[in-house]
C-alpha atoms as a PDB file:
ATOM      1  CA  UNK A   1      23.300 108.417 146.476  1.00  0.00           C
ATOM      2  CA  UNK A   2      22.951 111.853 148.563  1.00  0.00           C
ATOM      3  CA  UNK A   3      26.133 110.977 150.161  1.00  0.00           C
ATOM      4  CA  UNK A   4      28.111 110.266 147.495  1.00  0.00           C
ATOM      5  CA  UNK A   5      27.006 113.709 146.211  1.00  0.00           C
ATOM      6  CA  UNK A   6      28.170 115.461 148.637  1.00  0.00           C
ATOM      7  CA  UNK A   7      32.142 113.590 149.128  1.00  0.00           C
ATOM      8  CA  UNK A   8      32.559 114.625 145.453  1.00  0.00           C
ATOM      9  CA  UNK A   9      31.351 118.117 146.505  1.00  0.00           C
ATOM     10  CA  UNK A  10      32.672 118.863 149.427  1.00  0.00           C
ATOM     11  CA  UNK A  11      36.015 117.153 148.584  1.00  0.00           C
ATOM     12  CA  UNK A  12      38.031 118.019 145.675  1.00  0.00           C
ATOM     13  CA  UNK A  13      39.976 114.932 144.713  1.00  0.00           C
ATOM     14  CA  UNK A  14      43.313 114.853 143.585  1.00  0.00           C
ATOM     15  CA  UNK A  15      44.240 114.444 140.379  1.00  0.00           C
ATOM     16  CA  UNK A  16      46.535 111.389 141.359  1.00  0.00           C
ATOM     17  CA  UNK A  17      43.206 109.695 143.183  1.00  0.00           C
ATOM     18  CA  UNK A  18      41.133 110.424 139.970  1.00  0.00           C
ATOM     19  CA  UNK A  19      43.843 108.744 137.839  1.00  0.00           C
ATOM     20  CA  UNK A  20      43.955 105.886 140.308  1.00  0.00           C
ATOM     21  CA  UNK A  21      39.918 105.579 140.210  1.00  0.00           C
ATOM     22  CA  UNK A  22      40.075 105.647 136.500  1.00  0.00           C
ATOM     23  CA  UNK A  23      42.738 102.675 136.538  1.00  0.00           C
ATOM     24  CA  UNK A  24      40.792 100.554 138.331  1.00  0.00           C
ATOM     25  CA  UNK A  25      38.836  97.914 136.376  1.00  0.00           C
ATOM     26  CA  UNK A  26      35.259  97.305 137.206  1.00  0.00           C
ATOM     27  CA  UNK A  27      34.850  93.993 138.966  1.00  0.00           C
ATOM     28  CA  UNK A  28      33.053  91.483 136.899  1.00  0.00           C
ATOM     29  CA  UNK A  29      30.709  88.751 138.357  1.00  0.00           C
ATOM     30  CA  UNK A  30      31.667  85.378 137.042  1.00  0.00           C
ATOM     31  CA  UNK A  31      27.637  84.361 137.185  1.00  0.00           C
ATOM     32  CA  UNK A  32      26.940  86.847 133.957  1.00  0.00           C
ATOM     33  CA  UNK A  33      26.171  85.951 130.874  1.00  0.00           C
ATOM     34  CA  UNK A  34      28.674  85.543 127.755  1.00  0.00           C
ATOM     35  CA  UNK A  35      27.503  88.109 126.411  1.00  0.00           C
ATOM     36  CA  UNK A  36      28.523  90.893 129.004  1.00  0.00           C
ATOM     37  CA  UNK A  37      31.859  89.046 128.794  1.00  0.00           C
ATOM     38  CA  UNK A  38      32.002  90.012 125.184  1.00  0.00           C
ATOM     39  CA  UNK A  39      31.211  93.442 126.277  1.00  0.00           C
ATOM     40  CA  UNK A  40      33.983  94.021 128.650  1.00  0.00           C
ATOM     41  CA  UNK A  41      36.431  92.204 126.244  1.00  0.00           C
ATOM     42  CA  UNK A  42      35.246  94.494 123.518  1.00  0.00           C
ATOM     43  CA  UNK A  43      35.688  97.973 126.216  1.00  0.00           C
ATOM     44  CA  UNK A  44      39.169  96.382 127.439  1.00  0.00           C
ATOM     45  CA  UNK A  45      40.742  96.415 124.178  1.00  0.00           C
ATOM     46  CA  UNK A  46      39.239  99.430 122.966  1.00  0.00           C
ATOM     47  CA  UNK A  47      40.655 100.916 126.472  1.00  0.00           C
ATOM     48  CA  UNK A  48      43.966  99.542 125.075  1.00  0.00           C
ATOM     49  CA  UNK A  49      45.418  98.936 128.779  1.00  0.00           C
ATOM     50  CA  UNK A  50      45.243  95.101 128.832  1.00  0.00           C
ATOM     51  CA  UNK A  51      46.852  94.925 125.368  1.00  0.00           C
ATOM     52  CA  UNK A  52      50.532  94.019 125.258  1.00  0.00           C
ATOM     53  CA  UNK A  53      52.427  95.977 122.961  1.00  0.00           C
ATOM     54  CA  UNK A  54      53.464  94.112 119.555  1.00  0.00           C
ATOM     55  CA  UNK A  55      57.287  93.409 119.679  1.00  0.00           C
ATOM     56  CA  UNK A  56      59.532  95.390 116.840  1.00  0.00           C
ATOM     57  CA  UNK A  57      60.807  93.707 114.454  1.00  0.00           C
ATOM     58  CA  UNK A  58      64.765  93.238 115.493  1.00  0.00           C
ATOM     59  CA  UNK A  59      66.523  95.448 113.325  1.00  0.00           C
ATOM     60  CA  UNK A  60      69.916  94.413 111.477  1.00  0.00           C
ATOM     61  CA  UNK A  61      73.166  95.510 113.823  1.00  0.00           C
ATOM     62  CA  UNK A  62      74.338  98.410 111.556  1.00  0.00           C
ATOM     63  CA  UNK A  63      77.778  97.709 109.814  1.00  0.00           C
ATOM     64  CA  UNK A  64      80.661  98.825 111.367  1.00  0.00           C
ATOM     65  CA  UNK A  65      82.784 101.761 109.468  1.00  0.00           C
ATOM     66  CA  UNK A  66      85.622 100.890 107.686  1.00  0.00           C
ATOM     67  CA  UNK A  67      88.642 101.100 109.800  1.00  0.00           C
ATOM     68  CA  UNK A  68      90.735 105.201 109.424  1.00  0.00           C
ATOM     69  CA  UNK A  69      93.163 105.440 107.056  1.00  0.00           C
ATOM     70  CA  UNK A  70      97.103 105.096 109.088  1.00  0.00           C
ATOM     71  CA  UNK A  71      98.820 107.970 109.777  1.00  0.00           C
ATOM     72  CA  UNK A  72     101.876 108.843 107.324  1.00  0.00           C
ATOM     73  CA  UNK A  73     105.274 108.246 109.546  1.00  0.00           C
ATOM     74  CA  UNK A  74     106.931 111.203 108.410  1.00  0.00           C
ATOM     75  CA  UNK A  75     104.227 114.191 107.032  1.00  0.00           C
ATOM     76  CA  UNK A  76     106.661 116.132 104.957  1.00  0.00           C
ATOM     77  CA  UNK A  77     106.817 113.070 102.799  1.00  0.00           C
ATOM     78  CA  UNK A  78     103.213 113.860 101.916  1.00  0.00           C
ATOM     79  CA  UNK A  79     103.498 117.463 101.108  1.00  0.00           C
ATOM     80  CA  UNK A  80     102.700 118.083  97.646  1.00  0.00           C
ATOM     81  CA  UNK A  81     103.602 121.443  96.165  1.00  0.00           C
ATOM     82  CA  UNK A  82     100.612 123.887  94.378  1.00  0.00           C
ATOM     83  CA  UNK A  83     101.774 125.237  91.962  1.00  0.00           C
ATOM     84  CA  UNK A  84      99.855 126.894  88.659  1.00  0.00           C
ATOM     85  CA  UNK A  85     100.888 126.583  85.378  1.00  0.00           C
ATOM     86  CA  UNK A  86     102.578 129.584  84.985  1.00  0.00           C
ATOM     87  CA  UNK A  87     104.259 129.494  88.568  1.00  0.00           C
ATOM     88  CA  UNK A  88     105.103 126.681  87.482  1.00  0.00           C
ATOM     89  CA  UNK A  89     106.904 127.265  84.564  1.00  0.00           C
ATOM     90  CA  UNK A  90     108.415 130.678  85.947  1.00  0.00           C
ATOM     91  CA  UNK A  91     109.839 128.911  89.306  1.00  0.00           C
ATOM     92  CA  UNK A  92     111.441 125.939  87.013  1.00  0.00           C
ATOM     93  CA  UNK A  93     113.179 128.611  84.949  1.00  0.00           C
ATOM     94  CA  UNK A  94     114.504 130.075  88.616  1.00  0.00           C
ATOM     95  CA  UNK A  95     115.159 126.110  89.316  1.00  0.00           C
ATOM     96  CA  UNK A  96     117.179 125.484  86.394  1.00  0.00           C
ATOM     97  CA  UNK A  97     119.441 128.727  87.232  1.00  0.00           C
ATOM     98  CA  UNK A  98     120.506 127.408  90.369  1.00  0.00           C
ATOM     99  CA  UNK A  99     120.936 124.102  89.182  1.00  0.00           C
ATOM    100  CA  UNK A 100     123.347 125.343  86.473  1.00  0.00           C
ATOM    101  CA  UNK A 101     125.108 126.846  89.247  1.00  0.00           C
ATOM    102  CA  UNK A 102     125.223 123.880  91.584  1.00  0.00           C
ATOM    103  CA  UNK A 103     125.172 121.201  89.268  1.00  0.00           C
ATOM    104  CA  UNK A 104     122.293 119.581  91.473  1.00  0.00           C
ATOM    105  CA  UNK A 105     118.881 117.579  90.164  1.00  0.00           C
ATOM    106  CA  UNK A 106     115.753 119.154  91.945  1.00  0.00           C
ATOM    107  CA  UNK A 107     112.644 117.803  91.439  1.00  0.00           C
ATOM    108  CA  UNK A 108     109.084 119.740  92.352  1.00  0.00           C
ATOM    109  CA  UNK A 109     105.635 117.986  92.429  1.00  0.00           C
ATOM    110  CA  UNK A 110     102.567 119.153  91.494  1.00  0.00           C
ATOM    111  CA  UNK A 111      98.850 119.382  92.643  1.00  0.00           C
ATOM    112  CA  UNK A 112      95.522 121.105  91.788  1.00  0.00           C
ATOM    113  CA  UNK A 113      95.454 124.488  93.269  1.00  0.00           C
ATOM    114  CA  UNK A 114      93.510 124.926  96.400  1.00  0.00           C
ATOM    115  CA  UNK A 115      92.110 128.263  96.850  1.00  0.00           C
ATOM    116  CA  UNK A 116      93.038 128.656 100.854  1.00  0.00           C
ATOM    117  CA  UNK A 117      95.851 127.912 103.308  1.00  0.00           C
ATOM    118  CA  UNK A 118      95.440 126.109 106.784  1.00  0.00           C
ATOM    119  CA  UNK A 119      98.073 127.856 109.166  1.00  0.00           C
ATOM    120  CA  UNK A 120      99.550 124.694 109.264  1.00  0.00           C
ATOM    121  CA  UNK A 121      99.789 123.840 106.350  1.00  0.00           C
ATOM    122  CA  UNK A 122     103.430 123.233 105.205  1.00  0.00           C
ATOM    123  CA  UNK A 123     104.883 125.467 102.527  1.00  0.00           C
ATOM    124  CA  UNK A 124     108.071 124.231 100.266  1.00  0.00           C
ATOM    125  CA  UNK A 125     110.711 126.865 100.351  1.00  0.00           C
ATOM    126  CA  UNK A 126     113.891 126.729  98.966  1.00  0.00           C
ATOM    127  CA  UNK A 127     117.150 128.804  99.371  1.00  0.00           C
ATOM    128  CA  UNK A 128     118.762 130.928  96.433  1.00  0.00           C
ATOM    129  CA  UNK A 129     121.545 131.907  99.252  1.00  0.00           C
ATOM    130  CA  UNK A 130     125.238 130.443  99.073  1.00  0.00           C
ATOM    131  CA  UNK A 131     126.802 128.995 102.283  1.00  0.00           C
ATOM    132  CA  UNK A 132     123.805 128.285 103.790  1.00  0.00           C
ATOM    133  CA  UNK A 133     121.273 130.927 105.736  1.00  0.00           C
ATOM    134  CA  UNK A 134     119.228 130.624 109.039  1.00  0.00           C
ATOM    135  CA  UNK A 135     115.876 132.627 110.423  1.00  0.00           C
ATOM    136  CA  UNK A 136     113.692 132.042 113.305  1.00  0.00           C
ATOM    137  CA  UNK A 137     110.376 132.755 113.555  1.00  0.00           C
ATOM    138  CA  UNK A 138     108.861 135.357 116.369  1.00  0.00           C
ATOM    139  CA  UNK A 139     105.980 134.097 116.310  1.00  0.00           C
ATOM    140  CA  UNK A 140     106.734 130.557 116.797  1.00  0.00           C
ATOM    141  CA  UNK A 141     110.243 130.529 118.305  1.00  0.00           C
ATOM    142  CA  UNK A 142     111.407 127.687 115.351  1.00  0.00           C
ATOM    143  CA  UNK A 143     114.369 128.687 113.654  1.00  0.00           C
ATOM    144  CA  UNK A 144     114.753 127.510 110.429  1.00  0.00           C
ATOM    145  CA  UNK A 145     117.966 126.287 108.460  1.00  0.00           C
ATOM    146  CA  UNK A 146     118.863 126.093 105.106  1.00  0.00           C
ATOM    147  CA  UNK A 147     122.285 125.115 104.852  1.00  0.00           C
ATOM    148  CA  UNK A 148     123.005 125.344 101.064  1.00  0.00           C
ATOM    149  CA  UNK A 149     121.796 126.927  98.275  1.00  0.00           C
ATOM    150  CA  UNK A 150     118.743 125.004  96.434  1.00  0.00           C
ATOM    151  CA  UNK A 151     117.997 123.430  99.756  1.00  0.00           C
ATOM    152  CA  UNK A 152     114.220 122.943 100.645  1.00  0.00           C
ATOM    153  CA  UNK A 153     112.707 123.311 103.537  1.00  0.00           C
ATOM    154  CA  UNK A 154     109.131 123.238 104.198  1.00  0.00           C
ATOM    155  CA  UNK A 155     107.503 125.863 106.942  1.00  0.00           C
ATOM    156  CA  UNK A 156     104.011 126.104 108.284  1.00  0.00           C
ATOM    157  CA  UNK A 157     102.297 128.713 106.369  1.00  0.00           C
ATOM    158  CA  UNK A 158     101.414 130.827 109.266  1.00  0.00           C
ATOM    159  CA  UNK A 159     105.233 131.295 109.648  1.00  0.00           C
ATOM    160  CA  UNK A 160     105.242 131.762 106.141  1.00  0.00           C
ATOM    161  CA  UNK A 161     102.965 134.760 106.564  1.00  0.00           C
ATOM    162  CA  UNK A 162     104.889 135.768 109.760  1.00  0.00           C
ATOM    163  CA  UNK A 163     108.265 135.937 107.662  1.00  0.00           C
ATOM    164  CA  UNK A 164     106.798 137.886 104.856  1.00  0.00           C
ATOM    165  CA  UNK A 165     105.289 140.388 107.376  1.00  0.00           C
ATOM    166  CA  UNK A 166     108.761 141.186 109.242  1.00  0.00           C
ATOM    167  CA  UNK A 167     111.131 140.164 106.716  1.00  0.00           C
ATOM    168  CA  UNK A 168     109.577 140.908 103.348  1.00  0.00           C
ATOM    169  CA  UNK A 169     112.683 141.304 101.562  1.00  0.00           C
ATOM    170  CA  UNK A 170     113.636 137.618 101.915  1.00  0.00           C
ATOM    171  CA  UNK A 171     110.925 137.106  99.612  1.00  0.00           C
ATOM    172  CA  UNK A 172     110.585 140.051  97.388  1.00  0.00           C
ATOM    173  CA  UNK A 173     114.232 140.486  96.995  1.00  0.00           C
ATOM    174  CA  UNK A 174     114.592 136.703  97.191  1.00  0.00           C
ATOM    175  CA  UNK A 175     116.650 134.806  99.344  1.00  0.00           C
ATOM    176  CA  UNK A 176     114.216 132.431  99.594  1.00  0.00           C
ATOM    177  CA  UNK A 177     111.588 131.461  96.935  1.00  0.00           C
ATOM    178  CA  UNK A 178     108.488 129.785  97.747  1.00  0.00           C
ATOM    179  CA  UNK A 179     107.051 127.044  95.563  1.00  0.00           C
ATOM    180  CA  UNK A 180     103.342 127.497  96.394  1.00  0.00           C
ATOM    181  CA  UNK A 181     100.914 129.810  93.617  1.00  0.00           C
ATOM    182  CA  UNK A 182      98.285 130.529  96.109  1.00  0.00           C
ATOM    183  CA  UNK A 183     101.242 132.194  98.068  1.00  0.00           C
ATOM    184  CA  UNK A 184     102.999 133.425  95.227  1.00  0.00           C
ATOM    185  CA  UNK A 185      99.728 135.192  94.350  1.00  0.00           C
ATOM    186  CA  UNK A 186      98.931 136.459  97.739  1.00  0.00           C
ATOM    187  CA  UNK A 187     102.583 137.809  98.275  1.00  0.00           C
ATOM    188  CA  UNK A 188     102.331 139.024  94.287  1.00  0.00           C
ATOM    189  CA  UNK A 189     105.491 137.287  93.713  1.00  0.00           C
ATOM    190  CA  UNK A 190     104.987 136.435  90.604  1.00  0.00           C
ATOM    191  CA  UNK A 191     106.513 139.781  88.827  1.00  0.00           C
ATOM    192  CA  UNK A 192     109.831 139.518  91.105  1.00  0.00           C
ATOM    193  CA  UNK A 193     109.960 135.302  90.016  1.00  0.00           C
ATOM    194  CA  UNK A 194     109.180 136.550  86.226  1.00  0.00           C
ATOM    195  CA  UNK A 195     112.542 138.704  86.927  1.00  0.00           C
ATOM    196  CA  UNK A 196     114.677 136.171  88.338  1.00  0.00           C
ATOM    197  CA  UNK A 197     113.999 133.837  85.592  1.00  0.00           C
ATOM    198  CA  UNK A 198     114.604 136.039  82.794  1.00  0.00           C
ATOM    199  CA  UNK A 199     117.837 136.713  84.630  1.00  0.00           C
ATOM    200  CA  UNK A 200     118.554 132.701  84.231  1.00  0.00           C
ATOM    201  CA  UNK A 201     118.021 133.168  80.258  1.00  0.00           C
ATOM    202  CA  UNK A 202     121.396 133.876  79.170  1.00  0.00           C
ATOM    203  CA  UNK A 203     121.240 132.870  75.764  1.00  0.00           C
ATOM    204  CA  UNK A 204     120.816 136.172  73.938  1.00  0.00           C
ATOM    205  CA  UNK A 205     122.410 137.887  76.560  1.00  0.00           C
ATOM    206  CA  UNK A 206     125.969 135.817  75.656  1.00  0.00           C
ATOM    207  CA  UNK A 207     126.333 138.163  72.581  1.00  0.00           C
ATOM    208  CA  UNK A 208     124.004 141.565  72.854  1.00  0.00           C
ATOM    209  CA  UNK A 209     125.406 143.997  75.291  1.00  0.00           C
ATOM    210  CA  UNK A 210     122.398 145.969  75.648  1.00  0.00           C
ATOM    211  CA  UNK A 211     120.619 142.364  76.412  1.00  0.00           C
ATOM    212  CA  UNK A 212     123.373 142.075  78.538  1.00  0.00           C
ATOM    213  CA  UNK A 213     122.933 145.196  80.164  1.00  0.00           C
ATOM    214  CA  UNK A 214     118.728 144.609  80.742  1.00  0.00           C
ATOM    215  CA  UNK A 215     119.992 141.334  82.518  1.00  0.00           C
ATOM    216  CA  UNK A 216     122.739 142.675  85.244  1.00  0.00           C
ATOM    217  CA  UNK A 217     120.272 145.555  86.327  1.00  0.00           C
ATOM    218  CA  UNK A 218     117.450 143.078  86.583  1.00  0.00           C
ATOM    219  CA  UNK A 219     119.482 141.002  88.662  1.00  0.00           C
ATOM    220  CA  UNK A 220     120.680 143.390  90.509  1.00  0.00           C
ATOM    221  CA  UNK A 221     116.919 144.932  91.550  1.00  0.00           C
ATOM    222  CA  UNK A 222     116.199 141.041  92.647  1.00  0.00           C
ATOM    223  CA  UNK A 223     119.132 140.263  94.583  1.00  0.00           C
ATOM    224  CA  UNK A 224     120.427 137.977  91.856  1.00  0.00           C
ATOM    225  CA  UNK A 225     123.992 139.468  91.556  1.00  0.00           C
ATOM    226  CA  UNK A 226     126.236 136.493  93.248  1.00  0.00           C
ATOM    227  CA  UNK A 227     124.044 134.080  90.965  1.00  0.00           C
ATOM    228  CA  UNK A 228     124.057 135.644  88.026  1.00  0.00           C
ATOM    229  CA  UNK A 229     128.209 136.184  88.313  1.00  0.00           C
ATOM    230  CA  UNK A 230     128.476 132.550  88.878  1.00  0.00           C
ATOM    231  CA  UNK A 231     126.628 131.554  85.927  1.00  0.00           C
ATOM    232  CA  UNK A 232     128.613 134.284  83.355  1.00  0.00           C
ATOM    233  CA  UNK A 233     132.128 132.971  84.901  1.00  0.00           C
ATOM    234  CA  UNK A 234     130.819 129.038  84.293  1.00  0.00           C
ATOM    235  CA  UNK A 235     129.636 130.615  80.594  1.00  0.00           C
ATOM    236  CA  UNK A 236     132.885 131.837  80.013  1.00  0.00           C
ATOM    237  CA  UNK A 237     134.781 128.773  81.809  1.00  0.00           C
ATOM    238  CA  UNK A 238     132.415 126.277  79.368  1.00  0.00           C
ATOM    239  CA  UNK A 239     133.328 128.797  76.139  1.00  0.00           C
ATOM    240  CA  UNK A 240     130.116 130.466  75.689  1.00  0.00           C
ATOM    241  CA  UNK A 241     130.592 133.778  77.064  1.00  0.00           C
ATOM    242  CA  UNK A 242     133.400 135.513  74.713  1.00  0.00           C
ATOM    243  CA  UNK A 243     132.348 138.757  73.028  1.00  0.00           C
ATOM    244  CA  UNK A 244     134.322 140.867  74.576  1.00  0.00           C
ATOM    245  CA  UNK A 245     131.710 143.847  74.804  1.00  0.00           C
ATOM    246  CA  UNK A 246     129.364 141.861  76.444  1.00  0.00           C
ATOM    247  CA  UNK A 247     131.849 140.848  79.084  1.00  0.00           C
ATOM    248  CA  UNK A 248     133.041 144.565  79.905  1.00  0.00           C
ATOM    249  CA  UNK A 249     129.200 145.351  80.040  1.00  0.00           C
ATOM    250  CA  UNK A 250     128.459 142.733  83.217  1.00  0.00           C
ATOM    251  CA  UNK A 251     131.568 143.308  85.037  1.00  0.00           C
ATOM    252  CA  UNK A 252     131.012 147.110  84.893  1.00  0.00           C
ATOM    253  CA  UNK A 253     127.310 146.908  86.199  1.00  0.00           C
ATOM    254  CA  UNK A 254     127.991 143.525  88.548  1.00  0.00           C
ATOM    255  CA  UNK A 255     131.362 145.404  89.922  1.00  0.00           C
ATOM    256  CA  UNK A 256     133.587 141.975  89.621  1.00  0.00           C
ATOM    257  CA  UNK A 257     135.601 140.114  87.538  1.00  0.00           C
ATOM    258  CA  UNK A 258     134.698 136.905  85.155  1.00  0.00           C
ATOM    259  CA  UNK A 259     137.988 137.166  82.902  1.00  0.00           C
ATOM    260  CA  UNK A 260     141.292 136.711  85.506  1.00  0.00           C
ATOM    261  CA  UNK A 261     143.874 138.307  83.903  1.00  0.00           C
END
């Protein structure tokens, strides 16, 4: 017993031996009674390290997602245009002028406004320029071709943005009108479309000359002069431009001439 003593004293043992000591299951002599046997049953289980662990129950395989909707063939088929109400209304009025002029059928969609714009997010813009007009982006080196008037072409916002920054008069004086509220908002188009629309209601204009008069200098401060010439010599042509005051008015102001001698 003195000996023993003194190894655990004079020997510090590692923590790895004590582990492996502890591990170790006391030898049990088959000559004892059942009731040590019961004992060292009851101490093995309660020690836990003869006890096999209780299988889990084998859990369902989890259900596969349903497969990703396919990819459109052609994206600009999917564009929808945002529009508001009163965009809406305001760009159809623009719409209808050039289609009086062209004699053309242009449709526009609609969809809930969305308050922001992904860069790449395609924008629907269409041409008010006769003969057709080009522009290429800095930014992203894509040039851009519209090569009649009414024609729509839809650009990535972000080169939206970038034409708007270097070339705001496309916009604001419009050669090109976009069909988007949440960029007719940002760019606070809305006034200059207001402008151009009223320009496309002729009907009291026909026979007031001071209507007249409001009309040609409106059209004039929104680059809408070649349009709005178009549409009086088509009036005139079709029989509903003929007061004669109201004639001299526009082609004093628009400096041409819708009655050929």
């Amino acid at each position: 017993m003195a000996n023993t003593k003194k190894n655990v004293v004079g020997t510090k043992a590692t923590k790895t031996e004590v582990e492996a000591t502890e591990a170790v299951a006391p030898a049990i002599d088959p000559n004892e009674g059942a009731e040590n046997n019961e004992t060292m049953t009851t101490e093995t289980q309660s020690d836990g390290a003869d006890i096999e662990p209780t299988p889990e129950p084998a859990q369902p395989p989890p259900s596969s997602p349903p497969p990703p909707p396919p990819e459109p063939e052609n994206p600009i088929e999917e564009v929808k245009t945002v529009m508001s109400d009163e965009a809406q209304v305001v760009v159809n009025n623009i719409i209808d002028g050039l289609q009086s002029a062209t004699k053309k059928d242009i449709d526009i969609d609609t969809t809930p406004i969305v308050e922001k714009i992904k860069p790449d997010e395609l924008i629907p813009v269409r041409s008010m320029v006769r003969g057709g007009f080009n522009w290429r982006c800095k930014k992203s080196q894509i040039t851009y071709r519209w090569p009649c008037i009414t024609h729509l072409e839809y650009i990535p916002y972000e080169d939206v943005y970038n034409m708007y920054t270097n070339h705001k008069s496309f916009l604001t004086k419009p050669l090109l009108i976009v069909e988007d509220s949440r960029v007719i908002n940002q760019f606070k188009l809305l006034g200059t479309y207001k402008d151009i629309s009223s320009v496309n209601d002729l009907k009291e204009a026909l026979n007031d000359a001071n209507i007249m008069k409001a009309v040609c200098e409106k059209a004039l401060s929104v680059n809408m002069r070649e349009l709005l010439v178009t549409r009086l010599v088509q009036e005139r042509n079709d029989g509903g431009l003929t007061n004669v005051d109201v004639i001299e008015v526009a082609e004093k102001i628009l400096d041409c001439e819708i009655v050929k001698s």
